[in-house]
C-alpha atoms as a PDB file:
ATOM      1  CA  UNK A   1     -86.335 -82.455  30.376  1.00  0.00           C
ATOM      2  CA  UNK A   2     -84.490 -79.135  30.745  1.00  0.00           C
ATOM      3  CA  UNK A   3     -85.693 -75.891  32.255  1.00  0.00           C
ATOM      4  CA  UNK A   4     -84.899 -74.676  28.857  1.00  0.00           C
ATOM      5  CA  UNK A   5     -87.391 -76.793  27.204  1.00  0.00           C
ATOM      6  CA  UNK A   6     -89.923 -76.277  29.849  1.00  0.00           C
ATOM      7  CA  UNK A   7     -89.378 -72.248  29.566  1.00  0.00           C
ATOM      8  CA  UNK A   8     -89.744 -72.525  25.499  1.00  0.00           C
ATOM      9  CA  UNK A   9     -93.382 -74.778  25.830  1.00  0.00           C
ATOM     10  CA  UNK A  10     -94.583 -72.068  28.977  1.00  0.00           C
ATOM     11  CA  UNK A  11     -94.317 -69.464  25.281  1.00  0.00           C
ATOM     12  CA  UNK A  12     -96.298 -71.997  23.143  1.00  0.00           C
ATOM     13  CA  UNK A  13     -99.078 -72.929  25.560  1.00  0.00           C
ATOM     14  CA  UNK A  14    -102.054 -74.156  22.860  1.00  0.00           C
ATOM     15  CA  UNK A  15    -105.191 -72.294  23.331  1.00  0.00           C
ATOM     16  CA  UNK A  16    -106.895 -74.481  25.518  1.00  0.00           C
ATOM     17  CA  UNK A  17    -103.961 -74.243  28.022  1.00  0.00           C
ATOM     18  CA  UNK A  18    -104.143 -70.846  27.923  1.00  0.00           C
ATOM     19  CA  UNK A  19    -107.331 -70.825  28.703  1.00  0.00           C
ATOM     20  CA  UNK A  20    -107.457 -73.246  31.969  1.00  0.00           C
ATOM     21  CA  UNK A  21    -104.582 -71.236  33.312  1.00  0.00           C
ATOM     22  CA  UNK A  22    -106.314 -68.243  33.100  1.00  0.00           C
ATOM     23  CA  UNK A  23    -108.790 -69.736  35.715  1.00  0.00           C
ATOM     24  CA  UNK A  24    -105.794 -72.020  37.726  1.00  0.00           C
ATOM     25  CA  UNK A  25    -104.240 -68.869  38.426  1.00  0.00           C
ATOM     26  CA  UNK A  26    -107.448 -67.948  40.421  1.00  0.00           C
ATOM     27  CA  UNK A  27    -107.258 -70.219  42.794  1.00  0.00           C
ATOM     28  CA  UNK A  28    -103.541 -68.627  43.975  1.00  0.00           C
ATOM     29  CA  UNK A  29    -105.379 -66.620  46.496  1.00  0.00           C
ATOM     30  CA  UNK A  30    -107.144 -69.441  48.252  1.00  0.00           C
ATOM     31  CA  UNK A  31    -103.634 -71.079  48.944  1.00  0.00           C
ATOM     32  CA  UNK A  32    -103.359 -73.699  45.457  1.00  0.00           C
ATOM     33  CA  UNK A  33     -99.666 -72.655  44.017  1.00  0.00           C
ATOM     34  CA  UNK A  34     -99.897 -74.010  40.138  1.00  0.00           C
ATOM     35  CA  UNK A  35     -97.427 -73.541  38.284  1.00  0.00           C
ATOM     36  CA  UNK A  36     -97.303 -74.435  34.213  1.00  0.00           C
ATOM     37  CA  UNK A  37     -95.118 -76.180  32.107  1.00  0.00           C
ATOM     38  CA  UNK A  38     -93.203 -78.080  35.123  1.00  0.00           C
ATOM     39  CA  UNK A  39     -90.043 -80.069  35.117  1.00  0.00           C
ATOM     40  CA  UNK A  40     -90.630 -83.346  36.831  1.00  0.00           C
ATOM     41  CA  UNK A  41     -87.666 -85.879  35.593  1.00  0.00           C
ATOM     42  CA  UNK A  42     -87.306 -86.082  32.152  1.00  0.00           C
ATOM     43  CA  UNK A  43     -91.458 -85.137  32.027  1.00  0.00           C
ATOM     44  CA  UNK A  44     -92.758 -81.989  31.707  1.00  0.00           C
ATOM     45  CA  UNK A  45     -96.201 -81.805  33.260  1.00  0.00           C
ATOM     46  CA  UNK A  46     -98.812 -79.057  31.693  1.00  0.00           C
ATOM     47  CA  UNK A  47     -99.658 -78.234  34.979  1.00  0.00           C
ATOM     48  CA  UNK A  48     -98.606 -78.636  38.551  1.00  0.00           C
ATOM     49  CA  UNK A  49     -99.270 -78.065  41.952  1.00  0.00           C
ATOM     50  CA  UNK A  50     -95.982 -79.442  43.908  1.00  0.00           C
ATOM     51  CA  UNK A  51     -97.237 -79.157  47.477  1.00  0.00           C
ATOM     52  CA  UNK A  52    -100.375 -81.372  46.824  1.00  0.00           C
ATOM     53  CA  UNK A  53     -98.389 -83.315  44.664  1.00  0.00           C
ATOM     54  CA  UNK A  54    -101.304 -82.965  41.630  1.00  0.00           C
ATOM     55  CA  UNK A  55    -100.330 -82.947  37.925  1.00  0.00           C
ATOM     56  CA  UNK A  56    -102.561 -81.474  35.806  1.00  0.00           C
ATOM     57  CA  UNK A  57    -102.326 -82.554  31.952  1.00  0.00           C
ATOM     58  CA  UNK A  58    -104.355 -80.742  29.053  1.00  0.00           C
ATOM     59  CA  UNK A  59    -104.687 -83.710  26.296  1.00  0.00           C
ATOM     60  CA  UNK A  60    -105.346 -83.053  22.893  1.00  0.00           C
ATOM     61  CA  UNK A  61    -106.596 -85.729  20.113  1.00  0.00           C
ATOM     62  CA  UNK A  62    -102.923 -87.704  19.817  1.00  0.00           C
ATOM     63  CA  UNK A  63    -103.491 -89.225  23.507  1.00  0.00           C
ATOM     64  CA  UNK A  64    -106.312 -90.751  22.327  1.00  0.00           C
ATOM     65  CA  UNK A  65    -104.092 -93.110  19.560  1.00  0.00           C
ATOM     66  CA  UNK A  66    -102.706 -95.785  21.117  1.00  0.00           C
ATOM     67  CA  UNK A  67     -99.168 -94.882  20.874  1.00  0.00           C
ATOM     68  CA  UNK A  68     -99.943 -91.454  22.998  1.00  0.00           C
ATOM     69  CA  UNK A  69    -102.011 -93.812  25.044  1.00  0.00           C
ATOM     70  CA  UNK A  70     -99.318 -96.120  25.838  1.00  0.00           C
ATOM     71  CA  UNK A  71     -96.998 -92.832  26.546  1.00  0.00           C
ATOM     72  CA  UNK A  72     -99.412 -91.370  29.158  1.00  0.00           C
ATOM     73  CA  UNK A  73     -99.654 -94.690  31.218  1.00  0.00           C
ATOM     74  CA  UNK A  74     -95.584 -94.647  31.441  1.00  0.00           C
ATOM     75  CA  UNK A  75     -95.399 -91.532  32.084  1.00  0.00           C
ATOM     76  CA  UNK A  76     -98.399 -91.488  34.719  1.00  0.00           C
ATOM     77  CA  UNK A  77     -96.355 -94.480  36.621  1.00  0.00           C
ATOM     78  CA  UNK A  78     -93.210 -92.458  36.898  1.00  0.00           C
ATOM     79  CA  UNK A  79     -95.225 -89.476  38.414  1.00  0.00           C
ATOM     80  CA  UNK A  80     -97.024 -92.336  40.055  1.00  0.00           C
ATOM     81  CA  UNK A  81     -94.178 -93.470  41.646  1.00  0.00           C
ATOM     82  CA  UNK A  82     -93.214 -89.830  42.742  1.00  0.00           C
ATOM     83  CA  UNK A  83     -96.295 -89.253  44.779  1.00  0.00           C
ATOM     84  CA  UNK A  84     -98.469 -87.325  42.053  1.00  0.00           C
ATOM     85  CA  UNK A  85    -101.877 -87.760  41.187  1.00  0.00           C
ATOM     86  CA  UNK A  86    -102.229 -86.718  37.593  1.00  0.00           C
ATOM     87  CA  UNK A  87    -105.522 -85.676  36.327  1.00  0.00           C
ATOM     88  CA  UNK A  88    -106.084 -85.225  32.702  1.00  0.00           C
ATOM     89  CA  UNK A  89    -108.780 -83.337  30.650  1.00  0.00           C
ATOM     90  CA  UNK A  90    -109.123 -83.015  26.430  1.00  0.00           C
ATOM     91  CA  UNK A  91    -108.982 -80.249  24.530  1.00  0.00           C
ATOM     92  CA  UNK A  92    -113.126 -80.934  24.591  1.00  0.00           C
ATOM     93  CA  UNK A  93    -113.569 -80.749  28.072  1.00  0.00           C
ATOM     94  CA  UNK A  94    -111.088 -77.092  28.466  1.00  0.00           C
ATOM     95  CA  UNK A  95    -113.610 -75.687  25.905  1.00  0.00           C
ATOM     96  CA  UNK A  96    -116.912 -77.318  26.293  1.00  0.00           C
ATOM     97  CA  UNK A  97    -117.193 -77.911  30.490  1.00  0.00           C
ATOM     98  CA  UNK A  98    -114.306 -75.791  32.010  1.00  0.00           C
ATOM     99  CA  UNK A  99    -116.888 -74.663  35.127  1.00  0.00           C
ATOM    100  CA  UNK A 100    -117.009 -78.505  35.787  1.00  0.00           C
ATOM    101  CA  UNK A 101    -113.214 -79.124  34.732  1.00  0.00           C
ATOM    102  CA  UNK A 102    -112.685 -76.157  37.512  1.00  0.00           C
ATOM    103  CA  UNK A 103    -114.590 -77.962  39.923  1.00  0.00           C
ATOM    104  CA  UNK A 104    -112.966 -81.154  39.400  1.00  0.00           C
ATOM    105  CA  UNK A 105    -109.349 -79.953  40.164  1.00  0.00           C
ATOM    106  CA  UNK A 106    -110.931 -77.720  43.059  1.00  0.00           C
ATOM    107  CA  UNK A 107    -111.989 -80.799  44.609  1.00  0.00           C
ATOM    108  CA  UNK A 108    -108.749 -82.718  44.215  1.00  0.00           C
ATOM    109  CA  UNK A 109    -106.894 -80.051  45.228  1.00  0.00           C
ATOM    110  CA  UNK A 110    -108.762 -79.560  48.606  1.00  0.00           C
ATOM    111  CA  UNK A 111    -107.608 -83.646  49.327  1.00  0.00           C
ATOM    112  CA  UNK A 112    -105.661 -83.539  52.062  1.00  0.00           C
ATOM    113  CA  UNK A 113    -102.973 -86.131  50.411  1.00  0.00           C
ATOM    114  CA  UNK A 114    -101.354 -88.729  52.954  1.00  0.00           C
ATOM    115  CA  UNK A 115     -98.534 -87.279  55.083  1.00  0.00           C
ATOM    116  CA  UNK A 116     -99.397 -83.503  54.436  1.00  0.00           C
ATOM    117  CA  UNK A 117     -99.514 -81.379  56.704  1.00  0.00           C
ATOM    118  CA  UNK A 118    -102.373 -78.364  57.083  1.00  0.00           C
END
């Protein structure tokens, strides 16, 4: 996908993305760099730390039908296949367990993925 596109969804984030980067951006001072709405290939992941190589994707009700279904799992391999871990959360969990959503990514981002350095 373009940086175009990715620039016009960044201005259209739905609620529940705006509300999980409200807290991502928090972490910015303990080191995590997430950025939203990032080109990757043709994909453009909700959210994304590139140095731990972590996708972060904000699902609403669609993923759950089996044609988004069958969308995420090609789309996970081909971010797969680029090193990223994608994590993925519904709409639910932004608004009904974000403190344990938080801690979730926390964790994952404190991994000290293969080959990185510290």
């Amino acid at each position: 996908m373009s940086i175009e596109t990715a620039r016009l969804l960044r201005k259209r984030l739905t609620p529940q993305e705006v509300k999980l980067w409200q807290h991502l951006r928090a972490l910015r001072p303990q080191g995590f760099h997430i950025r939203r709405q990032v080109p990757i290939g043709h994909y453009v992941a909700d959210f994304a730390c590139l140095r731990r190589r972590l996708v972060i994707e904000v699902d609403g009700n669609q993923h759950a039908m089996p044609r988004g279904i069958a969308h995420d799992l090609v789309r996970d391999a081909f971010l797969a296949e680029r090193g990223f871990k994608v994590m993925r959360f519904s709409n639910y969990d932004i608004d009904r367990s974000l403190p344990s959503v938080m801690d979730t990514i926390f964790e994952a981002l404190r991994v000290r993925w293969e080959g990185e350095d510290e």
